[in-house]
Protein backbone atom coordinates (compact mmCIF):
# COMPACT_ATOMS: atom_id res chain seq x y z
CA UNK A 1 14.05 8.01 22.94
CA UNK A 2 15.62 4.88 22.24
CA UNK A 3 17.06 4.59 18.70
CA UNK A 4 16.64 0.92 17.32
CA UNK A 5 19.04 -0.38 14.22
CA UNK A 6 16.90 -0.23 10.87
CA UNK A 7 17.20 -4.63 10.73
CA UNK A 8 14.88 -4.44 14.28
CA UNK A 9 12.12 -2.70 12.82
CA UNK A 10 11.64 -5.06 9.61
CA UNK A 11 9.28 -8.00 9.06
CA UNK A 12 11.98 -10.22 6.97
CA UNK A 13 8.83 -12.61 5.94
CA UNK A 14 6.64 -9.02 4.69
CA UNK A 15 9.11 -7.15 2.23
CA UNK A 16 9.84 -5.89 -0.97
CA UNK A 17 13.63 -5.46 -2.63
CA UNK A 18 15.22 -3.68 -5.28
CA UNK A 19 12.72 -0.61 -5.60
CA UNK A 20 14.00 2.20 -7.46
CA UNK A 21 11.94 5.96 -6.54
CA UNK A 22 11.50 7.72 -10.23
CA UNK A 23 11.19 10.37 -8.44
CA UNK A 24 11.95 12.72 -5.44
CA UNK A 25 9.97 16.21 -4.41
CA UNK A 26 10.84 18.13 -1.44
CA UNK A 27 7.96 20.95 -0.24
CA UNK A 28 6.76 23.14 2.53
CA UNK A 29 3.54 22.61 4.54
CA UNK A 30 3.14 25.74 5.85
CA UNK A 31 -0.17 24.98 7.42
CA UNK A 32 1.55 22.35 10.15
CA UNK A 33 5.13 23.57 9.38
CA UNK A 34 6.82 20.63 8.08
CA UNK A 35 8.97 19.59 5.15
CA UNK A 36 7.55 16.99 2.97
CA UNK A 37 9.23 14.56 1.00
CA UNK A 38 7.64 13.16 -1.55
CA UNK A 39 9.07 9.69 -3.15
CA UNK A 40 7.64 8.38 -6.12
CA UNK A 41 7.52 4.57 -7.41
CA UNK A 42 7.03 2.83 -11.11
CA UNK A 43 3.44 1.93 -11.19
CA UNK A 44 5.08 -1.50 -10.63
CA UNK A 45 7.07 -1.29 -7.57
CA UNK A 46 4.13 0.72 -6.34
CA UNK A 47 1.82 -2.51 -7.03
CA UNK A 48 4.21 -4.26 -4.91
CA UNK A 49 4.39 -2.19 -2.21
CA UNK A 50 0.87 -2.22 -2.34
CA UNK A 51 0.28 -5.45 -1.86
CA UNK A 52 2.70 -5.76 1.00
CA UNK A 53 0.90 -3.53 2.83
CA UNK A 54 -3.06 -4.22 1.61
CA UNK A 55 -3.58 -5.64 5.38
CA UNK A 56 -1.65 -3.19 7.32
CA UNK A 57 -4.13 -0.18 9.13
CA UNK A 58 -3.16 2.42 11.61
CA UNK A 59 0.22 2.45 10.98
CA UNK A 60 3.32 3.83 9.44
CA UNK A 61 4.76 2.44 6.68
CA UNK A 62 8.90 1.44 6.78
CA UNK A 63 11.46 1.73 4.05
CA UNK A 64 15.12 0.50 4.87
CA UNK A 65 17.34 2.47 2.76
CA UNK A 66 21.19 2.43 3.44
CA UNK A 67 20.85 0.20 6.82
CA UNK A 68 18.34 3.36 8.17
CA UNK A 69 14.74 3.39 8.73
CA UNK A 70 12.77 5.59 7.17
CA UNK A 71 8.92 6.17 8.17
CA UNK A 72 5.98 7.84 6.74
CA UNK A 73 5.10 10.58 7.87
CA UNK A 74 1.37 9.92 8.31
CA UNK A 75 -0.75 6.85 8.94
CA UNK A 76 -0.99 6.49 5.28
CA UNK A 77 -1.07 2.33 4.57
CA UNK A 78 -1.72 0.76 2.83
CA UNK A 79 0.76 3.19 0.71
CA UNK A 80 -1.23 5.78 -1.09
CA UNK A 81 -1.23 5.98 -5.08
CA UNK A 82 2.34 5.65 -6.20
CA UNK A 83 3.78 7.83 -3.44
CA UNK A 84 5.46 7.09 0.14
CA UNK A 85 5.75 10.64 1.89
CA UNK A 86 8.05 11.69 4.80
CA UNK A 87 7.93 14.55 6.95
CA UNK A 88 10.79 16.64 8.57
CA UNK A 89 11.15 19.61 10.52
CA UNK A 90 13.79 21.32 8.46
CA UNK A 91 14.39 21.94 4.82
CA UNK A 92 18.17 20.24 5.84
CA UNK A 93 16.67 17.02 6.86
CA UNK A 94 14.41 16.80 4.25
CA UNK A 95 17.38 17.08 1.94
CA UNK A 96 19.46 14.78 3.86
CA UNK A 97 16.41 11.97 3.43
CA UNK A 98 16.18 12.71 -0.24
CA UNK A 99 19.68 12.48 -0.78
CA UNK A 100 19.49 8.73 1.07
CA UNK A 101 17.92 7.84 -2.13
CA UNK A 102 19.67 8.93 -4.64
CA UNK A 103 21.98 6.39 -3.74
CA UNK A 104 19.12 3.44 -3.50
C-alpha cells in the first residue's frame, strides 16, 4: 500500500473550507465489527458539502483535516443527511480520528 500526502487526493477546483463538525459520535458495529465515527455538520455546511458532491456516485467521500485524508467509510455520496461517517477497526483509531477534529 502506497500512502499518498492528503494535497494528492484533493480536487482544488471541487472543495469546501472552513467547516466546523457540531458534533462527534464514536460507536460499535458489532454486526461487521467496526468502529464508527460519526461527524456531524450545521445544516449549512452540510448544504455545502452537499452540493459539492450532488454529481459524485460510487465513491468515497474526502475530508482534509490537519494535512491528512480522511475517507468515508462507505460509498455514501453524495454525503448523507448532515453526517460524514468513518469506519475503523479499533476503538483507538476511532478516537484518534475524532480527536483530529476537535482541533478543525
Amino acid at each position: 500500500m502506497e500512502i499518498i500526502h492528503s494535497t494528492e487526493c484533493i480536487n482544488y477546483k471541487k472543495q469546501v473550507t472552513n467547516i466546523k463538525p457540531t458534533s462527534i459520535a464514536i460507536g460499535e458495529n458489532e454486526n461487521i465489527g467496526v468502529y464508527l465515527v460519526e461527524i456531524h455538520f450545521s445544516k449549512e455546511d452540510a448544504d455545502n458539502l452537499r452540493k459539492l458532491t450532488a454529481d459524485v456516485h460510487e465513491q468515497r467521500i474526502i475530508l482534509s483535516v490537519d494535512n491528512q485524508a480522511i475517507y468515508s467509510g462507505f460509498l455514501n455520496a453524495p454525503l448523507s443527511r448532515n453526517k460524514f461517517t468513518i469506519t475503523a477497526n479499533s476503538v483507538e483509531r476511532a478516537r484518534r480520528t475524532a480527536a483530529l477534529f476537535h482541533g478543525s
